[in-house]
C-alpha atoms as a PDB file:
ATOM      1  CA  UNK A   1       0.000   0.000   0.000  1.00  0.00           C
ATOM      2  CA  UNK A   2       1.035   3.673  -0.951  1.00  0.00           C
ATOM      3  CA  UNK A   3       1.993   6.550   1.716  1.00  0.00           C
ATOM      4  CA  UNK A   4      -1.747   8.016   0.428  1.00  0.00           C
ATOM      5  CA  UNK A   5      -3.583   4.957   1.116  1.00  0.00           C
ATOM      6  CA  UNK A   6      -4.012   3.195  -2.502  1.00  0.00           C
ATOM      7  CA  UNK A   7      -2.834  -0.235  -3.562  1.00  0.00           C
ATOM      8  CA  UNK A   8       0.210  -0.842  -5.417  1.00  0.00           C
ATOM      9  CA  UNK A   9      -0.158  -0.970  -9.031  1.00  0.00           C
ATOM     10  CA  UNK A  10       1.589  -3.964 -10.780  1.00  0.00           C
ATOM     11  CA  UNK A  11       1.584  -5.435 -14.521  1.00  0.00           C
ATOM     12  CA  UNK A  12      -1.385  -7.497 -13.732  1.00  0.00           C
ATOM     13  CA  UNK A  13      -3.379  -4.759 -12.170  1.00  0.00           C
ATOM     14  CA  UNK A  14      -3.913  -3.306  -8.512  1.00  0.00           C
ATOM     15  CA  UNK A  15      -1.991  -5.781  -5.593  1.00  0.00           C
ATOM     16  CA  UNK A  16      -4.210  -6.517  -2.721  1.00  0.00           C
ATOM     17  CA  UNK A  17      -1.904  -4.997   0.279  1.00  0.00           C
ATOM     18  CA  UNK A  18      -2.339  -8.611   1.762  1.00  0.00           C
ATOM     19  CA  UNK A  19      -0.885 -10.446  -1.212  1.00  0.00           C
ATOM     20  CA  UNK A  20       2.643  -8.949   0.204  1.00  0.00           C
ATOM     21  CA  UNK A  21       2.282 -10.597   3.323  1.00  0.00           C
ATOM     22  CA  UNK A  22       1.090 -13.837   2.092  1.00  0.00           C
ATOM     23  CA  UNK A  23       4.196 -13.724  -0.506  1.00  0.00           C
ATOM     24  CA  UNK A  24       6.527 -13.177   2.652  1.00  0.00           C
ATOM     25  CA  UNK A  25       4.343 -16.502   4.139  1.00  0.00           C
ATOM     26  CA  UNK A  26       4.723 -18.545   1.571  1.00  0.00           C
ATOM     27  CA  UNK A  27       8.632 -17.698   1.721  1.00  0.00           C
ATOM     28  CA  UNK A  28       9.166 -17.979   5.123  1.00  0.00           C
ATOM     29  CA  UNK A  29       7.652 -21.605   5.497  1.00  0.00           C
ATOM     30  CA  UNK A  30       9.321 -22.643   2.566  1.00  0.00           C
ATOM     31  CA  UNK A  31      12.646 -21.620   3.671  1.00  0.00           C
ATOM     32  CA  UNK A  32      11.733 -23.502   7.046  1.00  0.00           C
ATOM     33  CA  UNK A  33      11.137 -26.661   5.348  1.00  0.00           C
ATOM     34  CA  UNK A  34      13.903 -26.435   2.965  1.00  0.00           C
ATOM     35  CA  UNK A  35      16.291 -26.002   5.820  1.00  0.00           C
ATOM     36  CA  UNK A  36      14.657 -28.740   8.181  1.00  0.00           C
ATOM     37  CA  UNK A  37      14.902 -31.017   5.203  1.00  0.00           C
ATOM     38  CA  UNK A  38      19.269 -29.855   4.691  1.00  0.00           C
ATOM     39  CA  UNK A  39      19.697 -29.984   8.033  1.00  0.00           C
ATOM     40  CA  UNK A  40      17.989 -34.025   8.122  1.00  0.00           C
ATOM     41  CA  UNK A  41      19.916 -35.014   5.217  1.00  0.00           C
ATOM     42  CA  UNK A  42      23.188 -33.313   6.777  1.00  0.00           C
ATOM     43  CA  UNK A  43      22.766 -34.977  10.340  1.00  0.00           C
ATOM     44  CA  UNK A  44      23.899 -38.494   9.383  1.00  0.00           C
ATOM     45  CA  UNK A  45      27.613 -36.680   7.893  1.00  0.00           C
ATOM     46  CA  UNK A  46      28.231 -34.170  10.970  1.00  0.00           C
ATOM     47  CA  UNK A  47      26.860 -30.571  12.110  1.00  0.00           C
ATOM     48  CA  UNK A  48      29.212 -28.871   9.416  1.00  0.00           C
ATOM     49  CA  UNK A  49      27.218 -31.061   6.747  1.00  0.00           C
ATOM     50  CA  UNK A  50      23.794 -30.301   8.565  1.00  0.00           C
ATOM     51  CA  UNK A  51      24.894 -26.777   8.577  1.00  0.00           C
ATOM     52  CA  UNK A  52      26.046 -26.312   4.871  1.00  0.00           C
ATOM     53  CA  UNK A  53      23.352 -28.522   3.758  1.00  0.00           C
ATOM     54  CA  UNK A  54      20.211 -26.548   5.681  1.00  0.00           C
ATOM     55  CA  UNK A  55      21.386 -23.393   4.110  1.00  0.00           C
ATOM     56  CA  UNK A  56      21.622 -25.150   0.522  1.00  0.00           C
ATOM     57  CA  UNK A  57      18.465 -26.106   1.246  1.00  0.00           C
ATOM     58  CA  UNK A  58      16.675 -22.644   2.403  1.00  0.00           C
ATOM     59  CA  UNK A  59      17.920 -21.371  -0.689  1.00  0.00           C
ATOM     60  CA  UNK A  60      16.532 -23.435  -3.061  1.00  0.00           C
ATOM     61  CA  UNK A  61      12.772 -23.515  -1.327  1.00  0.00           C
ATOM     62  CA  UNK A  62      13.267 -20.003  -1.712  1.00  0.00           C
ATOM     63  CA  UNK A  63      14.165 -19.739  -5.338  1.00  0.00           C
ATOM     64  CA  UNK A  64      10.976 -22.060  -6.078  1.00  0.00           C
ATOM     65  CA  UNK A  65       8.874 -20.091  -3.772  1.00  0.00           C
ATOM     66  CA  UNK A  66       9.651 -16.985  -5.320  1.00  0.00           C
ATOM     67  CA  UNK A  67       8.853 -18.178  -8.819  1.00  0.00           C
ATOM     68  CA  UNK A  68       5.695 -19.819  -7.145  1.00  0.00           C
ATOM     69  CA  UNK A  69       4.780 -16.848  -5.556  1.00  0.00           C
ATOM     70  CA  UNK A  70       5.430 -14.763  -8.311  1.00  0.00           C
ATOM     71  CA  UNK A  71       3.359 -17.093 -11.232  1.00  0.00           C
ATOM     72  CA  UNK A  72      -0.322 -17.787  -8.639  1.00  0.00           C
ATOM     73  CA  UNK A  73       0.364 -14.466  -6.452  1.00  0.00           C
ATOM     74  CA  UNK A  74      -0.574 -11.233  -7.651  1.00  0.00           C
END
């Protein structure tokens, strides 16, 4: 939403001011289970593996989320 109160024009039209904060949702729990799912498949090498593998992890959920996000979000 705009400093004077009116929604945020985008290409596809006017963004609902909740569609940000369901964008930042969908992110956020994506990112969780991305890392949950690094840090899992790290656990049976060592913490350094869990480590470098949950933030491997977070970043790819987040890459997909984005483009998720971007293509059914507004």
């Amino acid at each position: 939403m705009q400093r004077d109160g009116t929604p945020h024009r985008t290409m596809r039209g006017v963004c609902h001011p909740h569609w940000r904060a369901m964008k930042a949702m969908v992110w956020m729990v994506a990112t969780t289970i991305g890392g949950a799912l690094g840090w899992w498949a790290g656990a049976f090498v060592g913490i350094f593996t869990s480590v470098s593998l949950s933030a491997v992890g977070s970043g790819i959920a987040l890459y997909y989320a984005q483009r998720l996000a971007n293509e059914y979000l507004p």
